[in-house]
PDB file of N, CA and C in Angstrom:
ATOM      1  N   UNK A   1     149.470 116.104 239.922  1.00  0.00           N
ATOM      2  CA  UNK A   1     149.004 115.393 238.757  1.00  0.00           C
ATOM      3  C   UNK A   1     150.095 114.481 238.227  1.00  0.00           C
ATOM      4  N   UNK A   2     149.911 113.159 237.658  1.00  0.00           N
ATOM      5  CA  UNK A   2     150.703 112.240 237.410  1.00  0.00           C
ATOM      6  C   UNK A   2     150.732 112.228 235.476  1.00  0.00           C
ATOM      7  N   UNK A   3     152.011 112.402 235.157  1.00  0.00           N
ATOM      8  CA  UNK A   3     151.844 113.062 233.776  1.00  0.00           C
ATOM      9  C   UNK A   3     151.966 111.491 233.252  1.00  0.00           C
ATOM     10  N   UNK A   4     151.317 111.551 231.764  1.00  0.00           N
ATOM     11  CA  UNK A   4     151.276 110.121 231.104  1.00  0.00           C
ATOM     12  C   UNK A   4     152.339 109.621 230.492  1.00  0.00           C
ATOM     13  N   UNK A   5     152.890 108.639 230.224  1.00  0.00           N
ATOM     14  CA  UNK A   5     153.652 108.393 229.506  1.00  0.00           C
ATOM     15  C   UNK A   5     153.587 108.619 228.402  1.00  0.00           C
ATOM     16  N   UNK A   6     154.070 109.496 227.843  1.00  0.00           N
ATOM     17  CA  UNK A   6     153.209 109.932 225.979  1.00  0.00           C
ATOM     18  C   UNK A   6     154.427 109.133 224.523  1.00  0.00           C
ATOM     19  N   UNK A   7     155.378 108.640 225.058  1.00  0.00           N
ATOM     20  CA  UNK A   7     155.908 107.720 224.246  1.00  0.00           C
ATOM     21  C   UNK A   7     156.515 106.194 224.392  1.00  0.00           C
ATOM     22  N   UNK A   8     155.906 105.248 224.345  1.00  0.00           N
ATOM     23  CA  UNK A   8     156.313 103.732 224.497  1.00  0.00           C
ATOM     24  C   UNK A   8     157.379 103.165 223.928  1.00  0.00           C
ATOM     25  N   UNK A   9     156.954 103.884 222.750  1.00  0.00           N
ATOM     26  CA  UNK A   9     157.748 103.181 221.474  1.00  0.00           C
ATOM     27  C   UNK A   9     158.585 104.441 221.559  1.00  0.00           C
ATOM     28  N   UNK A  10     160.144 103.840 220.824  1.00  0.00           N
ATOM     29  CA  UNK A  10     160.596 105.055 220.052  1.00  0.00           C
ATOM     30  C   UNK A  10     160.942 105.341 219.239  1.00  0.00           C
ATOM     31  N   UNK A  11     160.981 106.975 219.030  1.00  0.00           N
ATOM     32  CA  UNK A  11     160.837 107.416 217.847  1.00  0.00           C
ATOM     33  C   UNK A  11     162.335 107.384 217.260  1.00  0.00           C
ATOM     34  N   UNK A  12     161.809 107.079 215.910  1.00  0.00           N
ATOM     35  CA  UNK A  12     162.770 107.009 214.706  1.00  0.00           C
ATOM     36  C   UNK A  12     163.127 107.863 214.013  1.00  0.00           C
ATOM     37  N   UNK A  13     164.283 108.487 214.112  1.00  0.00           N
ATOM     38  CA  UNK A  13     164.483 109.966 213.852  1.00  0.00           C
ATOM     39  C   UNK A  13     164.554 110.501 212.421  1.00  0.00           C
ATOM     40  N   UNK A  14     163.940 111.584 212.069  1.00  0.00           N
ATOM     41  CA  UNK A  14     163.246 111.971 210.711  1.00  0.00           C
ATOM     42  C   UNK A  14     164.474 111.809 209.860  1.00  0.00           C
ATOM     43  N   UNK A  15     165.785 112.259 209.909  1.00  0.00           N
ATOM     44  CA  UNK A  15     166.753 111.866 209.097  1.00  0.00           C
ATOM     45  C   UNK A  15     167.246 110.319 208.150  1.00  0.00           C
ATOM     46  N   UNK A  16     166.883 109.269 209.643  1.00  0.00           N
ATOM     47  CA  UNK A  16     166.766 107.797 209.011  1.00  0.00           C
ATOM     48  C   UNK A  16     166.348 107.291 207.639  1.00  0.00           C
ATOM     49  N   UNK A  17     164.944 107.753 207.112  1.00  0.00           N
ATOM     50  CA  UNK A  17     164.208 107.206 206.163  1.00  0.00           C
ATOM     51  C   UNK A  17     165.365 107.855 204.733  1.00  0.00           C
ATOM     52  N   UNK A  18     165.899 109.216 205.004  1.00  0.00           N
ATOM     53  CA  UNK A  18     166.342 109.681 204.315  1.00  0.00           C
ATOM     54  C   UNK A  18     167.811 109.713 203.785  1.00  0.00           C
ATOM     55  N   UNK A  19     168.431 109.276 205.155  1.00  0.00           N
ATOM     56  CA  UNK A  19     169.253 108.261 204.972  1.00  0.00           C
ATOM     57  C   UNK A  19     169.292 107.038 204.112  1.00  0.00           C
ATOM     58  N   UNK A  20     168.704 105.837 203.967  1.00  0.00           N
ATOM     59  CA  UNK A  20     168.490 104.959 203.788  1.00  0.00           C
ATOM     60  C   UNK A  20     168.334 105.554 202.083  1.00  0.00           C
ATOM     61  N   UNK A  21     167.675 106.411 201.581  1.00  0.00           N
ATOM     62  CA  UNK A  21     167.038 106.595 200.607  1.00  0.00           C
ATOM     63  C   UNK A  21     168.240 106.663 199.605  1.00  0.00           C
ATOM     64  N   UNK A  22     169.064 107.414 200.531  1.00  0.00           N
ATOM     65  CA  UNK A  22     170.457 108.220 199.774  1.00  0.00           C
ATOM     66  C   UNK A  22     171.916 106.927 199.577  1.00  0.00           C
ATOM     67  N   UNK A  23     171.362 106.544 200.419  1.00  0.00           N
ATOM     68  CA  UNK A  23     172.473 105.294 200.389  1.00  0.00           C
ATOM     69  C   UNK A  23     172.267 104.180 198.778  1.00  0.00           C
ATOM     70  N   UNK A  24     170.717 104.454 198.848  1.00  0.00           N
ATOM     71  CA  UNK A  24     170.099 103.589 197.708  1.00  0.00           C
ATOM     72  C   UNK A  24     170.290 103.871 196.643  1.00  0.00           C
ATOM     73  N   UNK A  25     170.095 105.109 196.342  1.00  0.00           N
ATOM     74  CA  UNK A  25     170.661 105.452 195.470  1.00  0.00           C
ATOM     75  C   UNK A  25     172.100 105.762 194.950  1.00  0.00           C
ATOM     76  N   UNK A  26     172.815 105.830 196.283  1.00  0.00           N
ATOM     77  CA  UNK A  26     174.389 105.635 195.997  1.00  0.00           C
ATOM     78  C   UNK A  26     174.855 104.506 195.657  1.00  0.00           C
ATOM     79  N   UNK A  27     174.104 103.203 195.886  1.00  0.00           N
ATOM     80  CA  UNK A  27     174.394 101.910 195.454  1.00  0.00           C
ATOM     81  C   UNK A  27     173.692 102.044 193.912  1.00  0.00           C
ATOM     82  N   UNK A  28     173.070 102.448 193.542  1.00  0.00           N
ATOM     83  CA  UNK A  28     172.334 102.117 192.371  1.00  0.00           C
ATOM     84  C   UNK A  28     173.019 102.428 191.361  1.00  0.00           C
ATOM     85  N   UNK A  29     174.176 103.941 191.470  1.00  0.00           N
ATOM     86  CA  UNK A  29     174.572 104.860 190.793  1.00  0.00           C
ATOM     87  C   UNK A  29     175.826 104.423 190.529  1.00  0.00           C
ATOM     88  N   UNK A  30     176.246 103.144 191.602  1.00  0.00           N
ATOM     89  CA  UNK A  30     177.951 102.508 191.521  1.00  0.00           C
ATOM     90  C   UNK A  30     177.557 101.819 190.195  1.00  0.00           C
ATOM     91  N   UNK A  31     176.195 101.260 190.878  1.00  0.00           N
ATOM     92  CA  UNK A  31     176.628  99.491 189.799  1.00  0.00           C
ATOM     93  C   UNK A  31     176.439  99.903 188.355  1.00  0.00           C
ATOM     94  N   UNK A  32     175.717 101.105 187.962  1.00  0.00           N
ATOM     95  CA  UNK A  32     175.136 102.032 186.902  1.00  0.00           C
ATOM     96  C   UNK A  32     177.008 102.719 185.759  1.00  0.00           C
ATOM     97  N   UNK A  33     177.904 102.798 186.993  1.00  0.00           N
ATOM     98  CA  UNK A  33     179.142 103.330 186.944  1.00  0.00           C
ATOM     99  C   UNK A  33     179.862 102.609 186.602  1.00  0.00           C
ATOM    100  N   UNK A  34     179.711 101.060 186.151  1.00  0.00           N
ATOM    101  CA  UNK A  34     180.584 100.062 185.823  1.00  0.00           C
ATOM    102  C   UNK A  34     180.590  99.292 186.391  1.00  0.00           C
ATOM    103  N   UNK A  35     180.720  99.033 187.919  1.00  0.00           N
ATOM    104  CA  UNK A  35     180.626  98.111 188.508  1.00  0.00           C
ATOM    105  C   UNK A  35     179.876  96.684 188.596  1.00  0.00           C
ATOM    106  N   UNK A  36     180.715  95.644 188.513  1.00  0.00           N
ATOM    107  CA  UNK A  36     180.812  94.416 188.156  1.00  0.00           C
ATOM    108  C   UNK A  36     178.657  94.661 188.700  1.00  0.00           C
ATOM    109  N   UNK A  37     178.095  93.700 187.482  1.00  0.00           N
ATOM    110  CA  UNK A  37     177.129  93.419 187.635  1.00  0.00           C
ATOM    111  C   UNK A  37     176.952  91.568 187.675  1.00  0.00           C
ATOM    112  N   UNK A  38     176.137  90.921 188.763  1.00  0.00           N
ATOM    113  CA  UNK A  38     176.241  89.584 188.879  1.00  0.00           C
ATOM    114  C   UNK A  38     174.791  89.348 187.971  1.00  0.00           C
ATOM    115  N   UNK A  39     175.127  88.549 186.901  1.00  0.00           N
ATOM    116  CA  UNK A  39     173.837  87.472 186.493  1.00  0.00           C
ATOM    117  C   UNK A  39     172.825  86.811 187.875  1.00  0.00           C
ATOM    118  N   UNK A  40     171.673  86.561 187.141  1.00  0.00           N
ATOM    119  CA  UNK A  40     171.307  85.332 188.091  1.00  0.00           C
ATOM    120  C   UNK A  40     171.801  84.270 188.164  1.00  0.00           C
ATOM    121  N   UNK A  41     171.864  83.253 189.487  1.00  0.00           N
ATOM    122  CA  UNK A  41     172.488  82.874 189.935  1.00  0.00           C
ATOM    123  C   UNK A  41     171.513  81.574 189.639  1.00  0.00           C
ATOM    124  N   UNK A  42     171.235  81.601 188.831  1.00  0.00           N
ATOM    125  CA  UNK A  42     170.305  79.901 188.451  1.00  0.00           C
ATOM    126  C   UNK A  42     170.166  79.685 187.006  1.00  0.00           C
ATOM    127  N   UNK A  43     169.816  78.222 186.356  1.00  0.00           N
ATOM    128  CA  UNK A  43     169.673  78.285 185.380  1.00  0.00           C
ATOM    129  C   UNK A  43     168.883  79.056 184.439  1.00  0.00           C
ATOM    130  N   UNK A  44     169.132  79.572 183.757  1.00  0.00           N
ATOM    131  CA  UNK A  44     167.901  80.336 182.390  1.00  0.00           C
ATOM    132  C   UNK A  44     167.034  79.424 181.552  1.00  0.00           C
ATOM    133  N   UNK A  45     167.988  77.837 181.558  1.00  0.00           N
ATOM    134  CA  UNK A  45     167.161  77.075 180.933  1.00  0.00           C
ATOM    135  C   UNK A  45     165.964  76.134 181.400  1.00  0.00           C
ATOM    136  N   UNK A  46     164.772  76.495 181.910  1.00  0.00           N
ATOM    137  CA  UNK A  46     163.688  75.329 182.666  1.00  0.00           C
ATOM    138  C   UNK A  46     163.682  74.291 181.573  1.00  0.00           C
ATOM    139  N   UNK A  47     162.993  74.300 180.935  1.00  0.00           N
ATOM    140  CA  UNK A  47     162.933  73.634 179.893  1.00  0.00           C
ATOM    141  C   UNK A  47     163.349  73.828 178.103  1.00  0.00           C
ATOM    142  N   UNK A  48     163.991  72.389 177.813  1.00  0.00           N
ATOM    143  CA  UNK A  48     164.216  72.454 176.332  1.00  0.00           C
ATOM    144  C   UNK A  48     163.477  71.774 174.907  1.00  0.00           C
ATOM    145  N   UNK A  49     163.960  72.189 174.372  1.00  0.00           N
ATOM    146  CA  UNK A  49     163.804  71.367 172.895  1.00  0.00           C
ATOM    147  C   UNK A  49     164.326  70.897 172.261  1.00  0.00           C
ATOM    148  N   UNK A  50     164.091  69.597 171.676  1.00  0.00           N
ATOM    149  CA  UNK A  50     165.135  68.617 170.820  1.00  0.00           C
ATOM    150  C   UNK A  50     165.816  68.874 169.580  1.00  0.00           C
ATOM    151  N   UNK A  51     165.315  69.966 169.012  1.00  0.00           N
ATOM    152  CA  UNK A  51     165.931  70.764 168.146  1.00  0.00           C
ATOM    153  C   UNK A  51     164.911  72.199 167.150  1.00  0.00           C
ATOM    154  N   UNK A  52     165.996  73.061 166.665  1.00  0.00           N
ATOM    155  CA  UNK A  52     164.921  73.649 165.689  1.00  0.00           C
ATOM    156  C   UNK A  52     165.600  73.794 164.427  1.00  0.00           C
ATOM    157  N   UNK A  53     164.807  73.974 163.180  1.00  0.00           N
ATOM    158  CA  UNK A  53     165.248  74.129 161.975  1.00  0.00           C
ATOM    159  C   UNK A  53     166.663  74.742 161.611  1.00  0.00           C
ATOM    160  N   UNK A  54     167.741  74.382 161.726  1.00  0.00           N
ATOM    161  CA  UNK A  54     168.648  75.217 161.562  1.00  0.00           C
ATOM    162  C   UNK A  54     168.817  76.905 160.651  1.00  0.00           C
ATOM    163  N   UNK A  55     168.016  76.552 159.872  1.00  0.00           N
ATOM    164  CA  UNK A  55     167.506  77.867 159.023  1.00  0.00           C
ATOM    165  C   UNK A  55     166.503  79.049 159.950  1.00  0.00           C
ATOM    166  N   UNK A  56     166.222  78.816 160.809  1.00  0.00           N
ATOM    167  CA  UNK A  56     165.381  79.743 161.293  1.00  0.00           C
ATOM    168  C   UNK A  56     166.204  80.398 162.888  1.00  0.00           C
ATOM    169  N   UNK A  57     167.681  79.761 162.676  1.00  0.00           N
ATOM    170  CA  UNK A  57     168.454  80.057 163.824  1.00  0.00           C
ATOM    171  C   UNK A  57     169.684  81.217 163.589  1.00  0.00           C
ATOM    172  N   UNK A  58     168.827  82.218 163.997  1.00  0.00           N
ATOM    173  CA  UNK A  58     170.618  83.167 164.178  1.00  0.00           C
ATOM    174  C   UNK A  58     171.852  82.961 164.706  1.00  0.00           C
ATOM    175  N   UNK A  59     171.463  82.418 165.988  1.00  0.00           N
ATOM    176  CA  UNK A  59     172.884  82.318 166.395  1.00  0.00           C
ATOM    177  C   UNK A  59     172.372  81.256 167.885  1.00  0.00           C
ATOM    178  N   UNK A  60     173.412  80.892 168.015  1.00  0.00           N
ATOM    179  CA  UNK A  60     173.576  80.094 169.097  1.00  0.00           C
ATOM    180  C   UNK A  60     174.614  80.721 170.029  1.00  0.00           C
ATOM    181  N   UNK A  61     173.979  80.746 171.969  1.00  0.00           N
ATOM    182  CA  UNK A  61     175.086  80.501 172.949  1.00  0.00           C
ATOM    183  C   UNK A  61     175.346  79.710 173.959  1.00  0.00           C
ATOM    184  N   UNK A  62     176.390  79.261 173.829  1.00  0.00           N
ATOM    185  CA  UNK A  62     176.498  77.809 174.776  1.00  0.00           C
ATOM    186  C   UNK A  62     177.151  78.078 176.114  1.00  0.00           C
ATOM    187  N   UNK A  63     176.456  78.152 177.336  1.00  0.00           N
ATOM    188  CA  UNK A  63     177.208  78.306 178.694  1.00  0.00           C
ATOM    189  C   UNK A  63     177.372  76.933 179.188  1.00  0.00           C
ATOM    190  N   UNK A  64     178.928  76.967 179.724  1.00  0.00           N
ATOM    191  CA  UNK A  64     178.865  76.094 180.410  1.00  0.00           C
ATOM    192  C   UNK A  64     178.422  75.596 181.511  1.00  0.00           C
ATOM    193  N   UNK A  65     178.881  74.443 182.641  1.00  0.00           N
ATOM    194  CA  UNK A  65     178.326  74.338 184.104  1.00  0.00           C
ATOM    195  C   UNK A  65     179.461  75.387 184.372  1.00  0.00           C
ATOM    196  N   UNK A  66     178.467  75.834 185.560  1.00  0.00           N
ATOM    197  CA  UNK A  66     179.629  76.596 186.439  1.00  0.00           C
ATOM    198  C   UNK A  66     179.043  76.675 187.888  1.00  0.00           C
ATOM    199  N   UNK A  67     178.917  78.091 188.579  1.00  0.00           N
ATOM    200  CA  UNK A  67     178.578  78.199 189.787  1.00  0.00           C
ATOM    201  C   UNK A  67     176.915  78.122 189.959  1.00  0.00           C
ATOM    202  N   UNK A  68     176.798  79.025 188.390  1.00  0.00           N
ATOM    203  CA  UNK A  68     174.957  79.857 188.279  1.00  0.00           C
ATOM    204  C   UNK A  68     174.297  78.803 187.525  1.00  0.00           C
ATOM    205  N   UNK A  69     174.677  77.381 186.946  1.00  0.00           N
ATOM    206  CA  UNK A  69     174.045  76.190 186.766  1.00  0.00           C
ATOM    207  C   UNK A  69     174.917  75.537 186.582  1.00  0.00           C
ATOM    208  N   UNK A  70     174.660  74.093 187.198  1.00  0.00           N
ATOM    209  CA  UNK A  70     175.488  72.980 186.835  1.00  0.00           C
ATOM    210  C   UNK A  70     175.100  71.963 185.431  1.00  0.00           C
ATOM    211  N   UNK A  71     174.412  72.587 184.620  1.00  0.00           N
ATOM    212  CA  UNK A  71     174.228  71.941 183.385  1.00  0.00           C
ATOM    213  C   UNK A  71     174.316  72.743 182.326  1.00  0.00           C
ATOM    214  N   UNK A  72     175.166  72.210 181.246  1.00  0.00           N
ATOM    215  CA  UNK A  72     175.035  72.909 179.822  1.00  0.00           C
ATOM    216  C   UNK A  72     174.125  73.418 179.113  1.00  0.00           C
ATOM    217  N   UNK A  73     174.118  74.766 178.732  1.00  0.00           N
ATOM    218  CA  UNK A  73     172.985  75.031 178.351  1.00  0.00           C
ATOM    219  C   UNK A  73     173.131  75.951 177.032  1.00  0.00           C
ATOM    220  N   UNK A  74     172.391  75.093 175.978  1.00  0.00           N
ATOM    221  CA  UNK A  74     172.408  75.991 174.437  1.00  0.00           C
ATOM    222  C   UNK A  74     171.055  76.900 174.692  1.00  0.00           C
ATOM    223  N   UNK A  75     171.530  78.170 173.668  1.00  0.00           N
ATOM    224  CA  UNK A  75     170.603  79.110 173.452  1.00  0.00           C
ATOM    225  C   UNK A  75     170.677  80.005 172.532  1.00  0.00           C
ATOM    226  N   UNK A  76     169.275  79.299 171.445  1.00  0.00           N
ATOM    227  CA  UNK A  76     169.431  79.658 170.350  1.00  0.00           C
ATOM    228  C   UNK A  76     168.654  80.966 169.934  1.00  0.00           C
ATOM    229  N   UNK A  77     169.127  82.048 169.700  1.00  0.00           N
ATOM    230  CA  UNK A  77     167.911  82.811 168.860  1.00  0.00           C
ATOM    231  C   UNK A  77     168.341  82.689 167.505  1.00  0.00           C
ATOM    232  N   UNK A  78     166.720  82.801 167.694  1.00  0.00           N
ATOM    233  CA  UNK A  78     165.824  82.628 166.350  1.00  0.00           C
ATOM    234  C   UNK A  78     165.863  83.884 165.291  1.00  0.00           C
ATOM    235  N   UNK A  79     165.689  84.188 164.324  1.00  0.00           N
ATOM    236  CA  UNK A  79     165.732  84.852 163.448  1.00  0.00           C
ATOM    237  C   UNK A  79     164.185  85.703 163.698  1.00  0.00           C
ATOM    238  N   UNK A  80     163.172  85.464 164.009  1.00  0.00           N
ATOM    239  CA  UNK A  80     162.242  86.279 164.396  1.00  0.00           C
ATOM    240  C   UNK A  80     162.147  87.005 165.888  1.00  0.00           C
ATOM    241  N   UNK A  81     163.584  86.638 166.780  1.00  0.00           N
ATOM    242  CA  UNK A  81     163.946  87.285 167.354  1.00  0.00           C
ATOM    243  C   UNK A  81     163.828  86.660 169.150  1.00  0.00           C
ATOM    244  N   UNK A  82     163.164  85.552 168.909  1.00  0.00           N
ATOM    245  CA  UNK A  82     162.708  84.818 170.151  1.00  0.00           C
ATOM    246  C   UNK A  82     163.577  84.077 170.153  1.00  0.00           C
ATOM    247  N   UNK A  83     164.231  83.450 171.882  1.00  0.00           N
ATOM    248  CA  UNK A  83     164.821  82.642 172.171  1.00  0.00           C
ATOM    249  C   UNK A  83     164.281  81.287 172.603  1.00  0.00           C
ATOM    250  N   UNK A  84     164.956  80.329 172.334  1.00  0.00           N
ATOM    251  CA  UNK A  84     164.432  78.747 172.368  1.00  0.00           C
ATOM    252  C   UNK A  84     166.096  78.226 173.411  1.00  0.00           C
ATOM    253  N   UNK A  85     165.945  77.227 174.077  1.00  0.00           N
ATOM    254  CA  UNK A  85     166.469  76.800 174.551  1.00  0.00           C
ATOM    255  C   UNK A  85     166.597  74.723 174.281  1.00  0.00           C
ATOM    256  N   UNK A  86     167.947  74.397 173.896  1.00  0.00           N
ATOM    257  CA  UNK A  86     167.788  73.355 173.244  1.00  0.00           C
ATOM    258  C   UNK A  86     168.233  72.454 174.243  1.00  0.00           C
ATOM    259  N   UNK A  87     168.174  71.201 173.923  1.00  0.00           N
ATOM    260  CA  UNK A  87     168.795  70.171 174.668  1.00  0.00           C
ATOM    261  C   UNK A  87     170.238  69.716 174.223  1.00  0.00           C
ATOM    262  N   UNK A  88     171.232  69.988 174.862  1.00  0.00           N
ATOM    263  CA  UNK A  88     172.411  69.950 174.621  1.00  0.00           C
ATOM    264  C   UNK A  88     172.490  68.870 173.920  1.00  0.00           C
ATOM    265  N   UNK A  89     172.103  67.434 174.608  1.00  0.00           N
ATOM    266  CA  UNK A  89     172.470  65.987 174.244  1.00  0.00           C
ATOM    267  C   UNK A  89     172.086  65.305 173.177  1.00  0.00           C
ATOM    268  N   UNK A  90     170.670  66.370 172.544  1.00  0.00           N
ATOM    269  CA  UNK A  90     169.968  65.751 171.560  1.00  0.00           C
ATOM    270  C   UNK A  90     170.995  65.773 170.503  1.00  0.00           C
ATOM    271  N   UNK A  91     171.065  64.811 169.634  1.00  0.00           N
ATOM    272  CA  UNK A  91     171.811  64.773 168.125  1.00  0.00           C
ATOM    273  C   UNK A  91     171.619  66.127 167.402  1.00  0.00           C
ATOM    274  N   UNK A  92     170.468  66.007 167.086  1.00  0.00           N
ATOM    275  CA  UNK A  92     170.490  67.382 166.092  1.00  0.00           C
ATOM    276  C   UNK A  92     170.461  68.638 166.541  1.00  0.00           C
ATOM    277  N   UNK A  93     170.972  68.960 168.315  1.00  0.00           N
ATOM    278  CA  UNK A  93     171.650  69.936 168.510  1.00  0.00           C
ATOM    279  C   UNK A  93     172.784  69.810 168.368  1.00  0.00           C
ATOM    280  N   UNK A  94     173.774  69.104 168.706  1.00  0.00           N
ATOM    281  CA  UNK A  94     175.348  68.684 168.779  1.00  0.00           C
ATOM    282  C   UNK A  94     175.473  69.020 167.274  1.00  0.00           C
ATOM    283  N   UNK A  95     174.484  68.576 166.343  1.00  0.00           N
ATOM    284  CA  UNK A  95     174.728  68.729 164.927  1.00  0.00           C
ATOM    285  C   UNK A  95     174.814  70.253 164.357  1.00  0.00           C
ATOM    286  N   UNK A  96     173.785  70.916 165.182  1.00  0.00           N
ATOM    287  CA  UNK A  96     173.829  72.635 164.953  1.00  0.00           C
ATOM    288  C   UNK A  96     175.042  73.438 165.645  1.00  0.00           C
ATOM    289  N   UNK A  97     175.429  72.732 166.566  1.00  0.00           N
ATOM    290  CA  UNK A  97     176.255  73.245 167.361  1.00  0.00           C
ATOM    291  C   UNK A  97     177.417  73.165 166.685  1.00  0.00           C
ATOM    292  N   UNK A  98     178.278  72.069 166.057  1.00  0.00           N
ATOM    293  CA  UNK A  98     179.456  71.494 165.174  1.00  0.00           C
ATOM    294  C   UNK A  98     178.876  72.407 163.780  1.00  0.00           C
ATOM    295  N   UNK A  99     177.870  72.304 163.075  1.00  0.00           N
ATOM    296  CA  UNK A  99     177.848  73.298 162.016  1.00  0.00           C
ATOM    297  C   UNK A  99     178.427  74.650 162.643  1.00  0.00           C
ATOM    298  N   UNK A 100     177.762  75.548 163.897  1.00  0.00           N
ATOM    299  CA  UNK A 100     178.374  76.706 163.671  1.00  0.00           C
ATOM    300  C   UNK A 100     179.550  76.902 164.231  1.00  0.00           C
ATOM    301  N   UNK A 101     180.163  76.155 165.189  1.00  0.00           N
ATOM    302  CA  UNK A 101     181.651  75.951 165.220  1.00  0.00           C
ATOM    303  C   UNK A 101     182.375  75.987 163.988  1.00  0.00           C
ATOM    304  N   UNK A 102     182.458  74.825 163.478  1.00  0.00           N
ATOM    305  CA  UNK A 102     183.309  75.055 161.526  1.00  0.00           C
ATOM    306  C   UNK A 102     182.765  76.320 160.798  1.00  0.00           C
ATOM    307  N   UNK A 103     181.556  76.724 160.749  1.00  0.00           N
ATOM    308  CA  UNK A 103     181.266  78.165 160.248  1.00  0.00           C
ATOM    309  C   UNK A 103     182.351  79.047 160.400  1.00  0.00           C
ATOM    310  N   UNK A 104     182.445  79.204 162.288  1.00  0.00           N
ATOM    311  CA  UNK A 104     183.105  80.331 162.361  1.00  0.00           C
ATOM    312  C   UNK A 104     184.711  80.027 162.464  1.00  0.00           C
ATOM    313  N   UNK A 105     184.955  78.782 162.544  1.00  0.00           N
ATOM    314  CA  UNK A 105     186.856  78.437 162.137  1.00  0.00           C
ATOM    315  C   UNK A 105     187.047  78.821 160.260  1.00  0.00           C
ATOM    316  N   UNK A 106     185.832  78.659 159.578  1.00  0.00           N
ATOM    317  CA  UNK A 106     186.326  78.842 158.453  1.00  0.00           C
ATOM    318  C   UNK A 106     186.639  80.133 158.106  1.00  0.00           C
ATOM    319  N   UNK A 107     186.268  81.599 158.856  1.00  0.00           N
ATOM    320  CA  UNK A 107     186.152  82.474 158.499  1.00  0.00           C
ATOM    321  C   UNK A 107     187.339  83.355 158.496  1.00  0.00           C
TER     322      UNK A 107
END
């Protein structure tokens, strides 16, 4: 009698999956441990706005160009807690921006 070939493919040994599992979680548990965490690597800002009420603005943060965008980008939250994203170039951001600069030199 001519016996069949009963495996083509091969098998992937039951330890593998579990492997893999443990490793995952050993990576998860570094970066969890301190380890340097990377931002995204693209702008946050798609689109902006030409300005907002300065009164309805908590705070402003300004990133520069760097690696993770090559354009300046303000970002204002709002006092109801939502973020807006402004247009750097517009006047009456440069104007919000120079108000909270001298704000915080005066302090």
């Amino acid at each position: 009698m001519a016996r069949a070939a009963t495996s083509a493919v091969p098998r992937v040994p039951r330890l593998l999956p579990a492997a893999l599992l443990l490793l995952l979680v050993l990576a998860a548990g570094q970066r969890a441990a301190g380890a340097p965490v990377v931002s995204e690597l693209r702008c946050h800002c798609l689109q902006t706005v030409q300005g907002i009420h300065p009164k309805n603005i908590e705070s402003v943060k300004v990133t520069a160009p760097g690696a993770h965008c090559a354009q300046t980008e303000v970002i204002a939250t709002l006092k109801n807690g939502q973020e807006a994203c402004l247009n750097p170039e517009a006047p009456m951001v440069k104007k919000i921006i120079q108000k909270m600069l001298n704000r915080g030199s005066n302090n």
